[in-house]
Protein backbone atom coordinates (compact mmCIF):
# COMPACT_ATOMS: atom_id res chain seq x y z
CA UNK A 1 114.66 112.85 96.79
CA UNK A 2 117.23 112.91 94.14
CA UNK A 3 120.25 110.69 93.88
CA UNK A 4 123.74 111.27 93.18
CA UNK A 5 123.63 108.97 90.23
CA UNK A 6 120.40 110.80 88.19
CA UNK A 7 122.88 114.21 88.14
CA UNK A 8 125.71 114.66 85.17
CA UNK A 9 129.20 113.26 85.76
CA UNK A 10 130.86 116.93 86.14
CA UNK A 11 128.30 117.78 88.63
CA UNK A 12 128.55 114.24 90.57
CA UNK A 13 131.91 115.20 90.58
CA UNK A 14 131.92 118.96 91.84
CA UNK A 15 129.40 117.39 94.41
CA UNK A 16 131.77 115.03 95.44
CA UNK A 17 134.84 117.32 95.64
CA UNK A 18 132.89 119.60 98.45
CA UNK A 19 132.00 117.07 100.21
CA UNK A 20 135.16 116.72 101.30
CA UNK A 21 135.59 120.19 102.29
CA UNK A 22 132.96 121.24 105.07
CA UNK A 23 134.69 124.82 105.50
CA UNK A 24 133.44 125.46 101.89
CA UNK A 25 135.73 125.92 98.25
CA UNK A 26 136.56 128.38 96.10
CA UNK A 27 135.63 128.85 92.24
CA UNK A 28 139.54 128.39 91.51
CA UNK A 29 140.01 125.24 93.44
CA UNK A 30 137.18 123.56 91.76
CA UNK A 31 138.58 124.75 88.40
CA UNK A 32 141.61 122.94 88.98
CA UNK A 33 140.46 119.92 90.50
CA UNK A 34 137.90 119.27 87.83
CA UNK A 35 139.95 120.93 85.21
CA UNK A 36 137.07 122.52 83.94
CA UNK A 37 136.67 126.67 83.12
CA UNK A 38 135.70 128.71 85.70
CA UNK A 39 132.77 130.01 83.78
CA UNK A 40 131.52 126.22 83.55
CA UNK A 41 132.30 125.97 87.53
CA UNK A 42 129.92 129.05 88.42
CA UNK A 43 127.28 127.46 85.66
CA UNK A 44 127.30 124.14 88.12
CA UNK A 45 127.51 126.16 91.01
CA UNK A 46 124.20 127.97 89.80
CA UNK A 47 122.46 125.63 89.25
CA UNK A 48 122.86 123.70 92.39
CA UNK A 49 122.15 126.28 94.33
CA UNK A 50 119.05 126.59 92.53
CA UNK A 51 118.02 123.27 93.76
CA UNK A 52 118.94 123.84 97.35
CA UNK A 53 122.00 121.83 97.57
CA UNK A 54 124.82 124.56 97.40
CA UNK A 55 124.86 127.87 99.66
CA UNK A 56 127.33 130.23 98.93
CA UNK A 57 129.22 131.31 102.70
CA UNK A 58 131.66 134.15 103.87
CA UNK A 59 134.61 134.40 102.20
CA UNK A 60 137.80 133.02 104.61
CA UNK A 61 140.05 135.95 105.41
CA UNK A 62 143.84 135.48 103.93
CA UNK A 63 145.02 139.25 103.57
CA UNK A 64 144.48 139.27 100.05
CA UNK A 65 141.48 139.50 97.86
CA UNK A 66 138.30 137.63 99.25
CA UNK A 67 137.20 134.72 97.35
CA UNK A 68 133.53 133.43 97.35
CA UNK A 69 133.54 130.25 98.96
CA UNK A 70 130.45 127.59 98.68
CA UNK A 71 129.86 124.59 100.60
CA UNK A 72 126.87 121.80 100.64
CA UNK A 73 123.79 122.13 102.37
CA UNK A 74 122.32 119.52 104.45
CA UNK A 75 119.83 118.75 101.95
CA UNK A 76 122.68 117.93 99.85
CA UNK A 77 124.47 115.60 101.50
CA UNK A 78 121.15 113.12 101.28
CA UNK A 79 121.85 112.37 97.80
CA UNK A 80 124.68 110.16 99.05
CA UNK A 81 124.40 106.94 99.06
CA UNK A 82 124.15 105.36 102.70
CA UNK A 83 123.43 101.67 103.42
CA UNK A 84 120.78 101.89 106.38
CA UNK A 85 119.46 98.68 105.35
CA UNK A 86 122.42 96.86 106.35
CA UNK A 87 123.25 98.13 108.99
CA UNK A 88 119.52 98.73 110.58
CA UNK A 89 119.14 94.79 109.96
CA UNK A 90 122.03 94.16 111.82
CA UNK A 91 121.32 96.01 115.09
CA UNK A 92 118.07 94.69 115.01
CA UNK A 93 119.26 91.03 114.82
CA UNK A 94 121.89 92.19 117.92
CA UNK A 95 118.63 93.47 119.97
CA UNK A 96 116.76 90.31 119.43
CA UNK A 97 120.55 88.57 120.49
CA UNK A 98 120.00 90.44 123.39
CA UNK A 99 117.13 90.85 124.58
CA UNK A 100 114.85 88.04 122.76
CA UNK A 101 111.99 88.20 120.67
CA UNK A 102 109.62 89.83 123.16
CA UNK A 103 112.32 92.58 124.48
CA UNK A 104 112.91 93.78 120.91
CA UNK A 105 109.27 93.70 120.44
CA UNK A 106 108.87 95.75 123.68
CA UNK A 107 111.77 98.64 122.99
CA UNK A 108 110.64 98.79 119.13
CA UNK A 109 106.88 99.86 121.11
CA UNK A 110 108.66 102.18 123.57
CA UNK A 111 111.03 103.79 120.91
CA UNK A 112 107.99 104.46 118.88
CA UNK A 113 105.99 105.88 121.99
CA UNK A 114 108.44 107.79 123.17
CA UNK A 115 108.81 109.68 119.37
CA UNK A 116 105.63 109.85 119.35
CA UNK A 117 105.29 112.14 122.59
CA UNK A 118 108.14 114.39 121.77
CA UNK A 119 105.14 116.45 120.84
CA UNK A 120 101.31 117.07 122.13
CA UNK A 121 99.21 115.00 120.54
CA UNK A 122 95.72 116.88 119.07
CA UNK A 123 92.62 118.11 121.24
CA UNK A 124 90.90 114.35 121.91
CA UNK A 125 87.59 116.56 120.75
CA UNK A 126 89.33 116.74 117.32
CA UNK A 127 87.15 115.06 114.38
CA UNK A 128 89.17 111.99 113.37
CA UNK A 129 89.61 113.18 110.03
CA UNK A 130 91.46 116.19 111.61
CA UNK A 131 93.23 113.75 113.50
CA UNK A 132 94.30 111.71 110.44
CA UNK A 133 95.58 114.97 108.29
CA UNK A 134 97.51 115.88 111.62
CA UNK A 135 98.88 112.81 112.29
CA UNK A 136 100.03 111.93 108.04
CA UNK A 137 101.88 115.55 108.41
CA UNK A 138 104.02 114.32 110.90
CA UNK A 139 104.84 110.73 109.21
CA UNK A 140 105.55 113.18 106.14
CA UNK A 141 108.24 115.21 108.02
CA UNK A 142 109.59 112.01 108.61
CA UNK A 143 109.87 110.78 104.84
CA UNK A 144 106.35 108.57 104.71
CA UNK A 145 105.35 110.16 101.76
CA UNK A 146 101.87 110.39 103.65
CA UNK A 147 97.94 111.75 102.92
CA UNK A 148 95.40 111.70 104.92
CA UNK A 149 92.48 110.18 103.31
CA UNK A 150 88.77 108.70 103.74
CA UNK A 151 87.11 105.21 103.38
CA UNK A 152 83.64 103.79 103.84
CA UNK A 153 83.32 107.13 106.16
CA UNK A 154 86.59 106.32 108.42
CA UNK A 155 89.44 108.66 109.07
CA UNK A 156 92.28 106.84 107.87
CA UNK A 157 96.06 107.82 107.19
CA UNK A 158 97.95 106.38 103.69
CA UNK A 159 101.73 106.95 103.45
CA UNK A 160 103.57 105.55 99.98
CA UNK A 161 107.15 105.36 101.21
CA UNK A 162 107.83 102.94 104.33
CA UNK A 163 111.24 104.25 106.02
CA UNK A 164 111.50 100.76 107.32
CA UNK A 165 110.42 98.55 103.73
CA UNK A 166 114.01 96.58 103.20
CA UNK A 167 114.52 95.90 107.48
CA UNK A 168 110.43 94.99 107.80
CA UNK A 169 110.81 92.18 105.23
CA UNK A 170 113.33 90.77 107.76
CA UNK A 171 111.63 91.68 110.95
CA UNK A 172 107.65 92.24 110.26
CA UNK A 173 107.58 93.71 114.15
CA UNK A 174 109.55 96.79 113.12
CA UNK A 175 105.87 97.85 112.07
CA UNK A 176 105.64 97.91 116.13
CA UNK A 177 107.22 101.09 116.05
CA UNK A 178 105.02 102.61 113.49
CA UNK A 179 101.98 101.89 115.37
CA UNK A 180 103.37 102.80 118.68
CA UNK A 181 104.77 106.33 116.93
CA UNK A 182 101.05 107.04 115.52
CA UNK A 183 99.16 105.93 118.46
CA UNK A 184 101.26 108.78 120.81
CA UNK A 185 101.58 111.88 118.38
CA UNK A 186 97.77 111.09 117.44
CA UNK A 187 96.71 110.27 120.84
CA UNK A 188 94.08 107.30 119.23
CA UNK A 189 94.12 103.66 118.47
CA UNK A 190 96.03 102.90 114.92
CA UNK A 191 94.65 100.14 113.35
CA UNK A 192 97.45 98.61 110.83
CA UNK A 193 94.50 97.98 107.91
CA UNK A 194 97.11 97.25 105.12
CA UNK A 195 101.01 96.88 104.55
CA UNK A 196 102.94 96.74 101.70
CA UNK A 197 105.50 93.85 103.44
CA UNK A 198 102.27 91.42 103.06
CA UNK A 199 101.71 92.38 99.80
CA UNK A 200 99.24 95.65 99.99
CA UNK A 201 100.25 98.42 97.53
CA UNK A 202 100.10 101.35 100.15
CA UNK A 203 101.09 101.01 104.43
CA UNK A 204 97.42 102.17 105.16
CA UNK A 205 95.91 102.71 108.89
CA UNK A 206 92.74 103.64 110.67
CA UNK A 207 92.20 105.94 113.23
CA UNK A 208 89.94 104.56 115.76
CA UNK A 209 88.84 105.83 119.14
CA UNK A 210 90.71 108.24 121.71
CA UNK A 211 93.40 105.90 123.46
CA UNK A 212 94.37 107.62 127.33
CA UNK A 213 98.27 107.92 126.78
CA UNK A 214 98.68 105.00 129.71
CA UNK A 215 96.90 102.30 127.75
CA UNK A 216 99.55 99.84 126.09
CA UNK A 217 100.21 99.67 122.55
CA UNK A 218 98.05 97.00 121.01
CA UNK A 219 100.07 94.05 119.38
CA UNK A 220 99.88 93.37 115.81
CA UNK A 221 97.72 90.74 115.84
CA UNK A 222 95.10 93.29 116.93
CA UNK A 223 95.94 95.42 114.20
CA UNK A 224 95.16 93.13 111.51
């Protein structure tokens, strides 16, 4: 997605200045906080829209004339910048405070199983390759940026865009999770066949046979 930074300095700004009011703003207020013409406000305002980041809401009741109010929609507020990194690496390093090595390894598994089964995996008769295009939808709702896609005659999932890149330089068995999420919404073994921490250009995995939901998630050494 976009960032804040790519749009013009007037619209960073108009962005900016709604932000801080969730109840919506007028055309006038905008005017006079960016000291700019109304005409150029509803030009911004039009063109935001456009891309999905402004909606135009009811107009507040005051007794006099309505005014058009607009606030930011929740796609909107994504081009902000937010430092998950940061603070992602530092809860992990408090889990593994807390509960060692192994017990972060174990909760990053059962965080990623338990995602995983938020919804019914696909019919265990399913070809693999239906499988794979299933399963890379749902790591693309998630922001994997992720195809399903063939090799050597194996069903195999690609996705471009690991949510997790900066914290799995740090910890490696964050890519726990991502095996553990797979292996429940796909309902088969993941094989981890290339990772772009260890130097591969793409996080690339394998679907392999239909895995009963009570069999544990396999560790990574098994996976590479």
């Amino acid at each position: 997605m976009a960032e804040l930074r790519h749009l013009g300095s007037t619209q960073q700004a108009l962005l900016r200045h709604m932000l801080q009011q969730p109840e919506g703003i007028g055309v006038e207020a905008l005017c006079e906080r960016l000291r700019i013409s109304h005409n150029a406000v509803r030009q911004h305002l039009t063109a935001l829209i456009a891309k999905g980041w402004v909606e135009r809401i009811a107009p507040r009741a005051t007794g006099g004339r309505p005014e058009a109010r607009f606030r930011l929609t929740t796609e909107a507020h994504q081009l902000f910048p937010r430092n998950y990194a940061q603070i992602a690496g530092a809860l992990m390093e408090g889990v593994i405070a807390r509960l060692g090595d192994d017990g972060a390894r174990e909760l990053l598994v059962d965080l990623g199983r338990n995602l995983g089964s938020a919804e019914p995996a696909p019919d265990p008769q399913l070809p693999r390759e239906d499988v794979a295009a299933a399963l890379a939808q749902r790591l693309d709702e998630l922001g994997y940026e992720a195809v399903a896609t063939q090799r050597g005659g194996e069903a195999q999932v690609e996705a471009y865009n690991c949510v997790f890149h900066a914290l799995a330089r740090q910890h490696p068995d964050v890519c726990r999770f991502d095996i553990a999420f797979m292996e429940a919404a796909s309902g088969h073994r993941i094989h981890h066949m290339e990772c772009m921490i260890r130097g591969g250009h793409v996080c690339r995995f394998r679907v392999g046979e239909h895995k009963p939901p009570s069999q544990a998630a396999p560790t990574m050494a098994e996976n590479d």
